[in-house]
PDB file of N, CA and C in Angstrom:
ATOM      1  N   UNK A   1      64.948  27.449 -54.846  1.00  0.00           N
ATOM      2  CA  UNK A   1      65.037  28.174 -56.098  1.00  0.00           C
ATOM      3  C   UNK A   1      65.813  27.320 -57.095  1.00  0.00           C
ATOM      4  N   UNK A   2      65.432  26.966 -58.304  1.00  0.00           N
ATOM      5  CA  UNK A   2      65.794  25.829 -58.961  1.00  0.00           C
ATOM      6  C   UNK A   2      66.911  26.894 -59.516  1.00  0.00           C
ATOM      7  N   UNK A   3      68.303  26.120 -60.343  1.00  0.00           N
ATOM      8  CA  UNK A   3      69.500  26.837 -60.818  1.00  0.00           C
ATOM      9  C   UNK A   3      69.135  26.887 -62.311  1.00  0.00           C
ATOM     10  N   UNK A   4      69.648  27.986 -62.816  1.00  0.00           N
ATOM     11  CA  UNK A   4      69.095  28.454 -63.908  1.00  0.00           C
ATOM     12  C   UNK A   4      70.469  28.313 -64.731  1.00  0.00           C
ATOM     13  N   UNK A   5      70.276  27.792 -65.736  1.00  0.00           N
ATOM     14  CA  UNK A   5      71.128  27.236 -66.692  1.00  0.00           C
ATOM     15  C   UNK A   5      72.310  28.276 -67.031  1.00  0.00           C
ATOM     16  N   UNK A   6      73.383  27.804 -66.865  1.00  0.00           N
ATOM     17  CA  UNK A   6      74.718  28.671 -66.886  1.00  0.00           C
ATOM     18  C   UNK A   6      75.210  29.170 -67.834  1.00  0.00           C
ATOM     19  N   UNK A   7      74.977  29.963 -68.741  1.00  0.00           N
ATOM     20  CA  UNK A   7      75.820  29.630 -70.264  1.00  0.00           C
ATOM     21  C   UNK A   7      77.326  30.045 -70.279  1.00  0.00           C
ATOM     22  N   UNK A   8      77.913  29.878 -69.033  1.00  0.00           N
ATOM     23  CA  UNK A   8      79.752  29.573 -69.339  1.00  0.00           C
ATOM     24  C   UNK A   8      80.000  28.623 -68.833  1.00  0.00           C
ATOM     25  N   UNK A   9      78.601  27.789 -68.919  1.00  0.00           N
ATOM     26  CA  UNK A   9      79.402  25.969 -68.105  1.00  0.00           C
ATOM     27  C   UNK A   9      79.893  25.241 -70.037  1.00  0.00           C
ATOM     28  N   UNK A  10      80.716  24.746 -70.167  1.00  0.00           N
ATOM     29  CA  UNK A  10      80.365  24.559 -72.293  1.00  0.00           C
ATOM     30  C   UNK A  10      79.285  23.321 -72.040  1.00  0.00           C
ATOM     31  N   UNK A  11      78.936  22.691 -72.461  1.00  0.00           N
ATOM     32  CA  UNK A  11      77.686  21.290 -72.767  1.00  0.00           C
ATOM     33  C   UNK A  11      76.852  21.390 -71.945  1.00  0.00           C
ATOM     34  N   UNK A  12      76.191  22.786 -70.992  1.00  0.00           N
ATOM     35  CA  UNK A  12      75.243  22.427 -69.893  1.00  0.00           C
ATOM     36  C   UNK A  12      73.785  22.806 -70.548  1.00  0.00           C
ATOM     37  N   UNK A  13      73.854  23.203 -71.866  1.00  0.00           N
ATOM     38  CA  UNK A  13      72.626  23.630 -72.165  1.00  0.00           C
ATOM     39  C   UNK A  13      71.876  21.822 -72.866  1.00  0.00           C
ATOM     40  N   UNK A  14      73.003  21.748 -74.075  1.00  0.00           N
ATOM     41  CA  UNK A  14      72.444  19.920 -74.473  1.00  0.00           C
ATOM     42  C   UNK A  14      72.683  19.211 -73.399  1.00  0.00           C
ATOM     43  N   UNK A  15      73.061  19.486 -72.506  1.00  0.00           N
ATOM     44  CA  UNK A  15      72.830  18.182 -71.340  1.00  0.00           C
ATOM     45  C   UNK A  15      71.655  18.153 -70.654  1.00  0.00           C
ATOM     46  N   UNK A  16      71.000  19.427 -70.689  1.00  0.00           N
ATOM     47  CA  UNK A  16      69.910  19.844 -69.882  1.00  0.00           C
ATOM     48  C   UNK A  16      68.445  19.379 -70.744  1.00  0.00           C
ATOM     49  N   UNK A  17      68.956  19.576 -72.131  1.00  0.00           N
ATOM     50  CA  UNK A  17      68.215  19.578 -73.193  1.00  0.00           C
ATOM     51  C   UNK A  17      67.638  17.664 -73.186  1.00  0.00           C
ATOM     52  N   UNK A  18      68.675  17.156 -73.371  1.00  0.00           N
ATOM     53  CA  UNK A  18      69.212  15.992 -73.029  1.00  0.00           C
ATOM     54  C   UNK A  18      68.039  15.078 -72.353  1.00  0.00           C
ATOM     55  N   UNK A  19      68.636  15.722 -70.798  1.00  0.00           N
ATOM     56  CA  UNK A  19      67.753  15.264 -69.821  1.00  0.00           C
ATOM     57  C   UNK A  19      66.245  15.357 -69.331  1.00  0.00           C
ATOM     58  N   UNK A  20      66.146  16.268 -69.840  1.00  0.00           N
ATOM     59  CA  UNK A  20      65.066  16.783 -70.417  1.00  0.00           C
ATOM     60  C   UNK A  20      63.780  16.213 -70.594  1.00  0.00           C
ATOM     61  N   UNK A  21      64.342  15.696 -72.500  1.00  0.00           N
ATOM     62  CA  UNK A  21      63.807  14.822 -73.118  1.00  0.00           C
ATOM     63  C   UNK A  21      63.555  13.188 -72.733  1.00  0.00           C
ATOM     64  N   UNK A  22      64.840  12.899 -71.667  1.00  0.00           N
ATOM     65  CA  UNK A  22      64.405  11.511 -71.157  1.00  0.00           C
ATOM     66  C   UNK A  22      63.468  11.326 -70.278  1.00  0.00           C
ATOM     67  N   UNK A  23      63.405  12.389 -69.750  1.00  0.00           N
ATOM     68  CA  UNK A  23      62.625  12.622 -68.593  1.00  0.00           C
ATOM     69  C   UNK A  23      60.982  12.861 -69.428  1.00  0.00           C
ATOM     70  N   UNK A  24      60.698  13.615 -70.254  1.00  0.00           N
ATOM     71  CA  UNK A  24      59.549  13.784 -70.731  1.00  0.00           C
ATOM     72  C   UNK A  24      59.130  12.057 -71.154  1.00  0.00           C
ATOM     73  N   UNK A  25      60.017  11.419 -72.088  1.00  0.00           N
ATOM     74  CA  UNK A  25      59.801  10.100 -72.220  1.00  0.00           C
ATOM     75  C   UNK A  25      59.177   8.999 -71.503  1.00  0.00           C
ATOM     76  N   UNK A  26      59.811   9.184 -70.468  1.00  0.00           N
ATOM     77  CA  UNK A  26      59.914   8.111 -69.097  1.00  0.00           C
ATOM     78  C   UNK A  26      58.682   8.212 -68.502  1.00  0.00           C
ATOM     79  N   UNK A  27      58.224   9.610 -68.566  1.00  0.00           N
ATOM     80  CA  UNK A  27      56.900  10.290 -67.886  1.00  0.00           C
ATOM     81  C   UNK A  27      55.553   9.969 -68.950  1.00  0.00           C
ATOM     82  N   UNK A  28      56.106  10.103 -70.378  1.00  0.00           N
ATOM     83  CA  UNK A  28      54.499   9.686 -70.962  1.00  0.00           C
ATOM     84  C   UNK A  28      54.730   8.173 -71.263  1.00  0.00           C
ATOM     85  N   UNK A  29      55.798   7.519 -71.185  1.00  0.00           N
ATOM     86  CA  UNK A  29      55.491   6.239 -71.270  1.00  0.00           C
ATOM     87  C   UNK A  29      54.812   5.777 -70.010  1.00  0.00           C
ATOM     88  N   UNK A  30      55.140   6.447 -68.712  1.00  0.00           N
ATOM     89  CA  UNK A  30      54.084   6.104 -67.282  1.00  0.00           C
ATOM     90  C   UNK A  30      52.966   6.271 -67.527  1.00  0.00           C
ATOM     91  N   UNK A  31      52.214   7.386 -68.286  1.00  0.00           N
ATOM     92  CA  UNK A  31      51.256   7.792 -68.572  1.00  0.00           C
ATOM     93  C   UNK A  31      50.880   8.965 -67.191  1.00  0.00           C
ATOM     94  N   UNK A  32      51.777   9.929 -67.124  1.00  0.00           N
ATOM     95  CA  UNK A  32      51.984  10.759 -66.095  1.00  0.00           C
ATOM     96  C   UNK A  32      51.590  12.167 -66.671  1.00  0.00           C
ATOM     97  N   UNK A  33      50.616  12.957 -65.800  1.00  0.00           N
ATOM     98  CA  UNK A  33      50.942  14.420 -66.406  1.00  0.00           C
ATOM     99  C   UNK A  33      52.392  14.896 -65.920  1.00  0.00           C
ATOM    100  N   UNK A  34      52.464  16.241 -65.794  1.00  0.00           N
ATOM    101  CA  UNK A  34      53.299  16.704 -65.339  1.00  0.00           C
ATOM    102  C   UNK A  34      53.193  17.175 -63.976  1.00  0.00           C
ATOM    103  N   UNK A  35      51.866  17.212 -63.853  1.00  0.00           N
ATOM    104  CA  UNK A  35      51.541  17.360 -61.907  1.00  0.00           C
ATOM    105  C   UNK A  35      51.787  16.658 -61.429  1.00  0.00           C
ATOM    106  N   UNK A  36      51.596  14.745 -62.179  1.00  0.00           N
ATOM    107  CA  UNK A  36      51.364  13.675 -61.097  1.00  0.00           C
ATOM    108  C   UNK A  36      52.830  13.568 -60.372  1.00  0.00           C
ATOM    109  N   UNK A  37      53.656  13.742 -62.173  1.00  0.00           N
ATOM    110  CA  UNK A  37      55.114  13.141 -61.695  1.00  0.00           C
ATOM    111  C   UNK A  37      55.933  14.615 -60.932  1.00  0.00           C
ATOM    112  N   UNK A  38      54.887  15.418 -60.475  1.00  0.00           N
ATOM    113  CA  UNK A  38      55.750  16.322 -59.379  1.00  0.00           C
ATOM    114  C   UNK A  38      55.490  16.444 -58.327  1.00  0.00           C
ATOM    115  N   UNK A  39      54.122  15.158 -58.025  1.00  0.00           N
ATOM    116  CA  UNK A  39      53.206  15.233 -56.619  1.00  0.00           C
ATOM    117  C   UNK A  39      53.815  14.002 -55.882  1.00  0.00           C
ATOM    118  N   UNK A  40      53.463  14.269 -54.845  1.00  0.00           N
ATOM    119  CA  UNK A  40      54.198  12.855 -53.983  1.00  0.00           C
ATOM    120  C   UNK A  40      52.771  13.028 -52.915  1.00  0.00           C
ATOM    121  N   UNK A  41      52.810  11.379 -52.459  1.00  0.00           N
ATOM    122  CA  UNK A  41      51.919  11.130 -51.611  1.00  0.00           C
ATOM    123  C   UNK A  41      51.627  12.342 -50.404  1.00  0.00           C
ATOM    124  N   UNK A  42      52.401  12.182 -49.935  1.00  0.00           N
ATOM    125  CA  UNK A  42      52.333  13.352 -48.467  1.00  0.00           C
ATOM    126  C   UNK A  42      52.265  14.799 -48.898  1.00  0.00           C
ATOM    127  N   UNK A  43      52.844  15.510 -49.712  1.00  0.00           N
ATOM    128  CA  UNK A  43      52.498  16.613 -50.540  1.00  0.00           C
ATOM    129  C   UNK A  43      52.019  16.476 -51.940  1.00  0.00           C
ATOM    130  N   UNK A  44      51.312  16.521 -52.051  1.00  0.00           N
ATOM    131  CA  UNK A  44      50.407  16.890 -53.463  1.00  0.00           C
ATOM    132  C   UNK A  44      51.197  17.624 -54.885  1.00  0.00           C
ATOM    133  N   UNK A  45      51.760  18.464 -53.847  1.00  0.00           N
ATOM    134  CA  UNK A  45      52.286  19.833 -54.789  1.00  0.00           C
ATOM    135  C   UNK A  45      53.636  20.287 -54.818  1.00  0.00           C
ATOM    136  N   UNK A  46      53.987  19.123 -54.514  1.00  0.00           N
ATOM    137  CA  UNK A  46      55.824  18.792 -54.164  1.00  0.00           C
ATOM    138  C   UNK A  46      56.754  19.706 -55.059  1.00  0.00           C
ATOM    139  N   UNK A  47      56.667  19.516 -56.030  1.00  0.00           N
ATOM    140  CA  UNK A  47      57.459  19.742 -57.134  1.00  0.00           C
ATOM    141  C   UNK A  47      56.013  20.219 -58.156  1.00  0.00           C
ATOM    142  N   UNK A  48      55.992  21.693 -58.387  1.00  0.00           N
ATOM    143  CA  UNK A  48      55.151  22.433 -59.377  1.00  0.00           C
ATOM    144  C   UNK A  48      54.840  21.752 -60.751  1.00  0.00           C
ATOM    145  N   UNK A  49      53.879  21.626 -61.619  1.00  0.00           N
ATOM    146  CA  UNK A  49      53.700  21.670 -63.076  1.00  0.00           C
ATOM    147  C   UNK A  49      55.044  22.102 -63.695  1.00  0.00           C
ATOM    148  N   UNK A  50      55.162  23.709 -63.975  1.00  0.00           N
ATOM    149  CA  UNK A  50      56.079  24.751 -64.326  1.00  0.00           C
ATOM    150  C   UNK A  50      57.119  24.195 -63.891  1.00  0.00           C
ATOM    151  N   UNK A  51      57.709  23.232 -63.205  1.00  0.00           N
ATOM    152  CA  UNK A  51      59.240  23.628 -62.525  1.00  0.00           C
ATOM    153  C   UNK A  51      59.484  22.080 -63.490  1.00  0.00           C
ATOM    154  N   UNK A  52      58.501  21.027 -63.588  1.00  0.00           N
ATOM    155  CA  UNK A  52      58.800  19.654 -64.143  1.00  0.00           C
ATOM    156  C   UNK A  52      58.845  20.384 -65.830  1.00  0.00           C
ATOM    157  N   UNK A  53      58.197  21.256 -65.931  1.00  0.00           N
ATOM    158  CA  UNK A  53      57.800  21.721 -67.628  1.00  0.00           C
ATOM    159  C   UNK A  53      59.557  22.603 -68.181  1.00  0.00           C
ATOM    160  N   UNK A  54      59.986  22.929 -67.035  1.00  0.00           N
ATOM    161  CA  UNK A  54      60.734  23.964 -67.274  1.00  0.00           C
ATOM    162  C   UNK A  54      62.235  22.882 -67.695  1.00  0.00           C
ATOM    163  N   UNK A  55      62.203  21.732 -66.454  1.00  0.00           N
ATOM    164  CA  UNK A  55      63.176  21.041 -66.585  1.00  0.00           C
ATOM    165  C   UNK A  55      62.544  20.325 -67.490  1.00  0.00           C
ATOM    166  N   UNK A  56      61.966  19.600 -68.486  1.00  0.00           N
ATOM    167  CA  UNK A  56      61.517  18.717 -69.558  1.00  0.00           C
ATOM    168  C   UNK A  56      62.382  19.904 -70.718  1.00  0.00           C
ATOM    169  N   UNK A  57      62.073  21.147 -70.976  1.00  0.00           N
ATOM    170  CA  UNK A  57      62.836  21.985 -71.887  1.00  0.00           C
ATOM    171  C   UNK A  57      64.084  22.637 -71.833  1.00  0.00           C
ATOM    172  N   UNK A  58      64.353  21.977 -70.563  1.00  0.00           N
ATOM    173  CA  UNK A  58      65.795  22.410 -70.130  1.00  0.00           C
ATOM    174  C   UNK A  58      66.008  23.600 -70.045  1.00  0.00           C
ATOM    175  N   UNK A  59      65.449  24.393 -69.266  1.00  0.00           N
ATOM    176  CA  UNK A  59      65.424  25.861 -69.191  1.00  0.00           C
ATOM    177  C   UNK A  59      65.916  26.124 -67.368  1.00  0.00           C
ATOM    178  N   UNK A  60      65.612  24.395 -66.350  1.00  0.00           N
ATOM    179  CA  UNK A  60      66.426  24.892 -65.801  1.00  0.00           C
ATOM    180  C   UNK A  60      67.411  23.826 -65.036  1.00  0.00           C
ATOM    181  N   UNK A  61      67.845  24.035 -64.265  1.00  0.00           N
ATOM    182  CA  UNK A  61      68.922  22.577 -63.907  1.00  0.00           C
ATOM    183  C   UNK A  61      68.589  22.207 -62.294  1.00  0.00           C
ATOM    184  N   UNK A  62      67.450  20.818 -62.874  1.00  0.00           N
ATOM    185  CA  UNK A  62      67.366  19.738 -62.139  1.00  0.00           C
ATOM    186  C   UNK A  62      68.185  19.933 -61.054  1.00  0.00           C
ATOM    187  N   UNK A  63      67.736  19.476 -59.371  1.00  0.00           N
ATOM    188  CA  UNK A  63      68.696  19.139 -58.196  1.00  0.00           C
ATOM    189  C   UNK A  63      68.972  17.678 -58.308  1.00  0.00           C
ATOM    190  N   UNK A  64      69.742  17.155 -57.393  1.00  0.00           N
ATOM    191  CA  UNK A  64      69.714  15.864 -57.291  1.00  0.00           C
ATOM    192  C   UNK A  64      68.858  15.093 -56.830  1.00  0.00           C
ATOM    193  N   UNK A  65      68.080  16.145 -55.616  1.00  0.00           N
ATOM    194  CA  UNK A  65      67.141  15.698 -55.023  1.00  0.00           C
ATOM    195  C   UNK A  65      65.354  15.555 -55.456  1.00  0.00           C
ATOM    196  N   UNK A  66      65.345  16.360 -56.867  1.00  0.00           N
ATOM    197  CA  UNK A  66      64.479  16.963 -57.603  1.00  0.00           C
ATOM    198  C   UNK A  66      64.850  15.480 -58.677  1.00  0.00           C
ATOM    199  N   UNK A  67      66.046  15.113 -59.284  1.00  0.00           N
ATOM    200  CA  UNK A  67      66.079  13.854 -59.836  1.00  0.00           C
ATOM    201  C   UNK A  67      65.599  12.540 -59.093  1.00  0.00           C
ATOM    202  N   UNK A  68      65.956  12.115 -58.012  1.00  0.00           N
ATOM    203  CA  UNK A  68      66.174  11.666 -57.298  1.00  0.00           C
ATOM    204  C   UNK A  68      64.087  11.074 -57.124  1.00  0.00           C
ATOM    205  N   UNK A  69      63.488  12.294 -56.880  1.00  0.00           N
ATOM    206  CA  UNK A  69      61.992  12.420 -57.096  1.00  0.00           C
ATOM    207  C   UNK A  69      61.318  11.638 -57.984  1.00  0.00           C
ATOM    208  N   UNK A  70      61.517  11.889 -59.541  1.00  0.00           N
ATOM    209  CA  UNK A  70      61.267  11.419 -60.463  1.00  0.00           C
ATOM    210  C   UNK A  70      61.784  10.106 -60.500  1.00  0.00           C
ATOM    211  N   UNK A  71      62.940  10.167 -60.387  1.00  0.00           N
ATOM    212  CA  UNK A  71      63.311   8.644 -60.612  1.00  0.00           C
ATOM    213  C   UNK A  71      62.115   7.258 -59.477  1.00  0.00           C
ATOM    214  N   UNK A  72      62.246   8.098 -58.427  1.00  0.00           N
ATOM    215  CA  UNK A  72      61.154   7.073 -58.131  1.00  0.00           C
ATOM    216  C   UNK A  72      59.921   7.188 -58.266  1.00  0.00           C
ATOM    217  N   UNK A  73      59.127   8.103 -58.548  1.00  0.00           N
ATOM    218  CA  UNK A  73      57.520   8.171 -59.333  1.00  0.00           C
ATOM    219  C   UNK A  73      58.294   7.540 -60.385  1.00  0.00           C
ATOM    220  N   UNK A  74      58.724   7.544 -61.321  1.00  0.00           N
ATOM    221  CA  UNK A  74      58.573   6.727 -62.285  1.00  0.00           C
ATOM    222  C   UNK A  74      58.852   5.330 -62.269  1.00  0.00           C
ATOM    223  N   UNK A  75      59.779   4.893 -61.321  1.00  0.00           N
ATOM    224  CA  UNK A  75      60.252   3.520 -60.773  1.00  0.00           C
ATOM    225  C   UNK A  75      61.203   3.200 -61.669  1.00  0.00           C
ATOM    226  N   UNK A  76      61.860   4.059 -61.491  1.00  0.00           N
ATOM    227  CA  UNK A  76      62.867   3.520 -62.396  1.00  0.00           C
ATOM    228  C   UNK A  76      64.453   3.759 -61.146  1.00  0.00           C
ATOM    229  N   UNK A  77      65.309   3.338 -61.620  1.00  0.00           N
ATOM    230  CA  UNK A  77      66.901   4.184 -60.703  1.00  0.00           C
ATOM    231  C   UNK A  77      66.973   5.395 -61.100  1.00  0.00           C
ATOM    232  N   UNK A  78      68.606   6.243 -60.657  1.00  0.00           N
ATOM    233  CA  UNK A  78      68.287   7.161 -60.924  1.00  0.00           C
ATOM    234  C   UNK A  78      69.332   6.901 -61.825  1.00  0.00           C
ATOM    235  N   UNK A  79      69.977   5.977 -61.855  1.00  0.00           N
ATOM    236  CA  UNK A  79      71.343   5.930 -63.141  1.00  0.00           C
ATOM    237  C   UNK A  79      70.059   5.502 -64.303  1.00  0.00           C
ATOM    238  N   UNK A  80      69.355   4.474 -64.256  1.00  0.00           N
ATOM    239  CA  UNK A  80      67.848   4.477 -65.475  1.00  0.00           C
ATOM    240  C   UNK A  80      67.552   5.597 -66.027  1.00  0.00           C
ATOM    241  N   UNK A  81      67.229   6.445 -64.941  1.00  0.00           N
ATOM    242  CA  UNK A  81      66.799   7.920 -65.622  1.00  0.00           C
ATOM    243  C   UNK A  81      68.189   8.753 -66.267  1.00  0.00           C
ATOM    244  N   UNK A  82      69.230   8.058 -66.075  1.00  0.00           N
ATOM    245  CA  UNK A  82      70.220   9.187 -66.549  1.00  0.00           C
ATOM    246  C   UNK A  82      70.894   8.295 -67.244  1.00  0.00           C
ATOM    247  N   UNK A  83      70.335   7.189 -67.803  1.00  0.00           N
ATOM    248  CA  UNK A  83      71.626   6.525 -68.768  1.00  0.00           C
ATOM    249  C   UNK A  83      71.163   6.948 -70.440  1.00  0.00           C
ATOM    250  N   UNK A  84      72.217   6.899 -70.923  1.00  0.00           N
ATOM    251  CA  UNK A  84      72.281   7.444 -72.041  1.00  0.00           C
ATOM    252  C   UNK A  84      72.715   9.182 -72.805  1.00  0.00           C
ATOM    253  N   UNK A  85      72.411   9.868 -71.573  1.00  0.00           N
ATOM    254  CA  UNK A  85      72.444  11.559 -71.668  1.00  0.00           C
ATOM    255  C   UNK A  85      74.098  11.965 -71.852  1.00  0.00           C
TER     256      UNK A  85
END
């Protein structure tokens, strides 16, 4: 069950927002839908459409292991995917 954005954490909503957006970036510069970069070889259906769509608008908060995902479909690190936020 992905964690749903806190509003008494203070900066977790623009951080989410944030990450979000790098993540949407990273993904159309791959030229990725949002299925591909949530499918993994051995499961298809790893990580939902909706759950990559939800975290691109920051609606909900990314795991590590759910980062961790992306960062390598996209080939990037995972400090790559998180520098700048």
């Amino acid at each position: 069950m992905p964690a749903r954005v806190n509003p008494d954490v203070p900066g977790e909503p623009l951080l989410l927002r944030r990450t979000g957006k790098r993540l949407r970036a990273l993904r159309r510069k791959r030229g990725l839908t949002m299925a591909q970069l949530g499918a993994d070889k051995r499961r298809p259906r790893l990580l939902r459409r909706q759950y990559v769509w939800k975290m691109e608008t920051g609606r909900v908060a990314p795991s590590l292991a759910a980062l961790a995902h992306f960062a390598r479909r996209l080939d990037v690190t995972l400090s790559e995917l998180l520098r700048g936020i």
